[in-house]
Protein backbone atom coordinates (compact mmCIF):
# COMPACT_ATOMS: atom_id res chain seq x y z
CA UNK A 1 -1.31 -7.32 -4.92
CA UNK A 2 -0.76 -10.31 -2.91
CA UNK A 3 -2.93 -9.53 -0.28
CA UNK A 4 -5.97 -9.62 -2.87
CA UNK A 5 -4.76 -12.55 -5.21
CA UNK A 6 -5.54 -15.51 -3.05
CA UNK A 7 -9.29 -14.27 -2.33
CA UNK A 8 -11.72 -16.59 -4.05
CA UNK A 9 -14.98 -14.99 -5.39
CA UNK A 10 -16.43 -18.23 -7.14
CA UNK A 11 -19.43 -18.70 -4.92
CA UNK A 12 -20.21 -15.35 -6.21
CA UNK A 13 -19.80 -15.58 -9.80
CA UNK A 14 -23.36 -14.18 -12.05
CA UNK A 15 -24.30 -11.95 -8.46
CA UNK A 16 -24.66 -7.77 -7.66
CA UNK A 17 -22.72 -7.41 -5.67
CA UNK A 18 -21.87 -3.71 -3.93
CA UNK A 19 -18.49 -3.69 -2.39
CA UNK A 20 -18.93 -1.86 1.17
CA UNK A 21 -15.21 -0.52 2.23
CA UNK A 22 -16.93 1.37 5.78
CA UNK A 23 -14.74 -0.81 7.61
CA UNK A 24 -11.36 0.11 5.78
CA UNK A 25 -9.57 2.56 6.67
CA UNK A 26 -6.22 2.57 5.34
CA UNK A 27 -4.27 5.05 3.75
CA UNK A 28 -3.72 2.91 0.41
CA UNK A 29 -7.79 2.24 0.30
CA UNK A 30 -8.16 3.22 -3.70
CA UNK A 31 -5.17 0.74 -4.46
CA UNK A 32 -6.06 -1.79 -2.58
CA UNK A 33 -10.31 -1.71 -3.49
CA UNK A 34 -9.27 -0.94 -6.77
CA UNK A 35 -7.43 -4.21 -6.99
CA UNK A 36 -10.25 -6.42 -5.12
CA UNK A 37 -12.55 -4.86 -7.61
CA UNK A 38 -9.99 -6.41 -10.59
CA UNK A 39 -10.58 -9.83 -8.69
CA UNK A 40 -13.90 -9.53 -8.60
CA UNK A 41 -14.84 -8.54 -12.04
CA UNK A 42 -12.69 -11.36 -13.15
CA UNK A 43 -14.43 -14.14 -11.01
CA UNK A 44 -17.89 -12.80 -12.54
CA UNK A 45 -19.34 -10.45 -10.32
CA UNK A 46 -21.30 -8.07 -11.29
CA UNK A 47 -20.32 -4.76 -9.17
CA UNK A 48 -23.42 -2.51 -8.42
CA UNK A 49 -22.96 0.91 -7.53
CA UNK A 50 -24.77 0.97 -4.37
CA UNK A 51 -26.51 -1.25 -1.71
CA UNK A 52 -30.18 -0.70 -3.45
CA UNK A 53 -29.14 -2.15 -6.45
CA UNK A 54 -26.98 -5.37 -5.10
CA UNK A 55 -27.89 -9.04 -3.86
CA UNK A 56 -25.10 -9.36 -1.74
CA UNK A 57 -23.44 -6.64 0.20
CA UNK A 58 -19.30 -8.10 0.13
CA UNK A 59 -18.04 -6.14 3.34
CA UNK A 60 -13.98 -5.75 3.61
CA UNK A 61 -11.70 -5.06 6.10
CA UNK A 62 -8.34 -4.63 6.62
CA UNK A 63 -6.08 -5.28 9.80
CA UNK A 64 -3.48 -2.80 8.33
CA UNK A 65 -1.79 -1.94 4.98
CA UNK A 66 1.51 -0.13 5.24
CA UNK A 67 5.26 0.68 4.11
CA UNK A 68 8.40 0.49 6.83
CA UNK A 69 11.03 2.32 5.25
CA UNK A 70 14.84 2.04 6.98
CA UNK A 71 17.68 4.01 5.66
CA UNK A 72 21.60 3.42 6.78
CA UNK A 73 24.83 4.53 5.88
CA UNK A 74 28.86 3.96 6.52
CA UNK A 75 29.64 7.80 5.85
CA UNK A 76 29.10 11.41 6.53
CA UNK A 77 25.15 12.17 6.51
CA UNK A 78 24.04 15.34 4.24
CA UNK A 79 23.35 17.96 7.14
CA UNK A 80 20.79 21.19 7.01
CA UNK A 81 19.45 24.15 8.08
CA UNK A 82 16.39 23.86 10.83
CA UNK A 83 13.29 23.65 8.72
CA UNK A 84 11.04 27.29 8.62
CA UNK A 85 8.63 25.90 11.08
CA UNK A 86 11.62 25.48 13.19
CA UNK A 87 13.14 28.77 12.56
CA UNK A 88 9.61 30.67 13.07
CA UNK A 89 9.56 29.27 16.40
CA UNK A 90 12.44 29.83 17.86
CA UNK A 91 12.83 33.51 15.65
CA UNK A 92 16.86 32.54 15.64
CA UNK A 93 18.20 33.14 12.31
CA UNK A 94 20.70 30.86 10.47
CA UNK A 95 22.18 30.51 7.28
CA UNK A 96 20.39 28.23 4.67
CA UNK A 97 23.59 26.00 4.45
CA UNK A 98 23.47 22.18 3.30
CA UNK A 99 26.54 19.94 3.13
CA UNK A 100 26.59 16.80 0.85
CA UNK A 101 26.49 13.40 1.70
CA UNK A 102 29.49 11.56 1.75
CA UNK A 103 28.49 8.26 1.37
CA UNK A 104 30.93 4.75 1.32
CA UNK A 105 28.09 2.24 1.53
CA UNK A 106 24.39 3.64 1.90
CA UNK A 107 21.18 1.18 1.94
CA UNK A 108 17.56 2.16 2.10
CA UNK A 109 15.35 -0.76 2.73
CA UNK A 110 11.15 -0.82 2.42
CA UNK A 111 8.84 -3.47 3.31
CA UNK A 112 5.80 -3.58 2.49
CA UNK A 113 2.44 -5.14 4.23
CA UNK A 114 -1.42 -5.52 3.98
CA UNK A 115 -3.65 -7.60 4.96
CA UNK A 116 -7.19 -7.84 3.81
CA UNK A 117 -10.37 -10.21 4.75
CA UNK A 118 -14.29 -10.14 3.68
CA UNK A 119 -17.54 -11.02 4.88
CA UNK A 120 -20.52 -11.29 2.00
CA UNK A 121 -23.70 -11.75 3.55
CA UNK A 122 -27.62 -11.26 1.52
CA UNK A 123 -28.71 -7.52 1.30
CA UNK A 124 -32.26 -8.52 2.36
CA UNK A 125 -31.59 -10.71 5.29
CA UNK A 126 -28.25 -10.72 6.22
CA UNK A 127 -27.74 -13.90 6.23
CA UNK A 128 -23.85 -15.36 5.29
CA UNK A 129 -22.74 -16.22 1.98
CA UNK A 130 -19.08 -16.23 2.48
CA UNK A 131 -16.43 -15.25 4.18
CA UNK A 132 -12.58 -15.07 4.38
CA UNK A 133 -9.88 -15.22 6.47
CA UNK A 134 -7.40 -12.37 6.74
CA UNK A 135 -5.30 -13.02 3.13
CA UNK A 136 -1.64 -11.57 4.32
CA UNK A 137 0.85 -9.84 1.33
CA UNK A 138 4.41 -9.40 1.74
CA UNK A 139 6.82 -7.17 -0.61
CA UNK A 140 10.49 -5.44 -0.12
CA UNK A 141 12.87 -3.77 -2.09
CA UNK A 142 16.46 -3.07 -0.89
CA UNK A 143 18.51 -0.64 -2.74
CA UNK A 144 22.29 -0.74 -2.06
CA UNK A 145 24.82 2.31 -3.19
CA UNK A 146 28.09 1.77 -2.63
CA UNK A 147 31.07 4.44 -3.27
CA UNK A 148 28.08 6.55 -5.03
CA UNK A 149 27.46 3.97 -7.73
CA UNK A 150 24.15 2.85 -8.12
CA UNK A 151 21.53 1.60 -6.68
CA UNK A 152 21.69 -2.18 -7.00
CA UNK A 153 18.10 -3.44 -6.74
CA UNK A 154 16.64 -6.52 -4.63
CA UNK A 155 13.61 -7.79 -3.62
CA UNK A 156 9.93 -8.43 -5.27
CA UNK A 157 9.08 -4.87 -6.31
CA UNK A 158 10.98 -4.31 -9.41
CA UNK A 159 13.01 -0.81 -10.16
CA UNK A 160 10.72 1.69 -11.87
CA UNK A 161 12.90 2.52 -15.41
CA UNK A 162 13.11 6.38 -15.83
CA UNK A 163 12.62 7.16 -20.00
CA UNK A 164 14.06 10.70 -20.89
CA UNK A 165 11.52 11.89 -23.91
């Protein structure tokens, strides 16, 4: 995750350290601590399961971590019927009718952002170790469909291959 790969742990290689993640609150928190854990274990830090047991308490935060996703086509849309919350609202009945898309040139675009900082300060005194700046990651992915072949595949999050077994 590029967000996580430019932190630097050296200063505290050999230490406990507990990881405290009160102050992040995003929706992709396991995939994103799981990955500063990665860089952590691999810069020599011992990870302790809870504040008793660590020397340093590494506190992270997050100013956001999130997906935009934009779809677009040249083409007829694939229309529905209301959804059943809709339909047990208004108590109007309809037919459970959905047309295809006709498609000429369809696109569906998603970028990708996070941003993540830390403070590690002594569990006993509080007192600073380090700190970081707010370490920014970018990634996108554009898929392109065109006549109904594809999708041709861009960007820096590669296609995931589909094995039939």
């Amino acid at each position: 995750m590029q967000a996580v790969e430019p932190l630097n742990f050296d200063v505290l290689h050999g230490r406990r350290v507990y990881l405290d993640d009160r102050f992040f609150g995003a929706p992709e928190k396991p995939l994103v601590l799981g990955e500063l854990r990665a860089r952590l274990l691999l810069a020599g830090v011992s990870v302790a399961p809870d504040a008793n047991n660590a020397e340093i308490i590494l506190a992270v935060r997050s100013d956001g971590v999130g997906i935009d996703r934009y779809d677009s086509i040249i083409g007829i849309p694939s229309f529905g019927a209301p959804s059943a919350a809709t339909l047990a609202a208004t108590d109007v009945p309809t037919i459970g009718i959905v047309t295809p898309e006709v498609a000429i040139v369809k696109e569906t675009r998603q970028i990708s952002f996070a941003s993540v900082a830390y403070v590690a300060y002594w569990a006993h005194t509080g007192e600073v170790v380090a700190r970081s700046g707010p370490s920014l990651g970018k990634a996108w992915r554009d898929d392109w469909w065109v006549l109904g072949f594809g999708p041709r595949t861009g960007g820096t999050i590669p296609p995931v291959e589909h094995r039939l077994e």
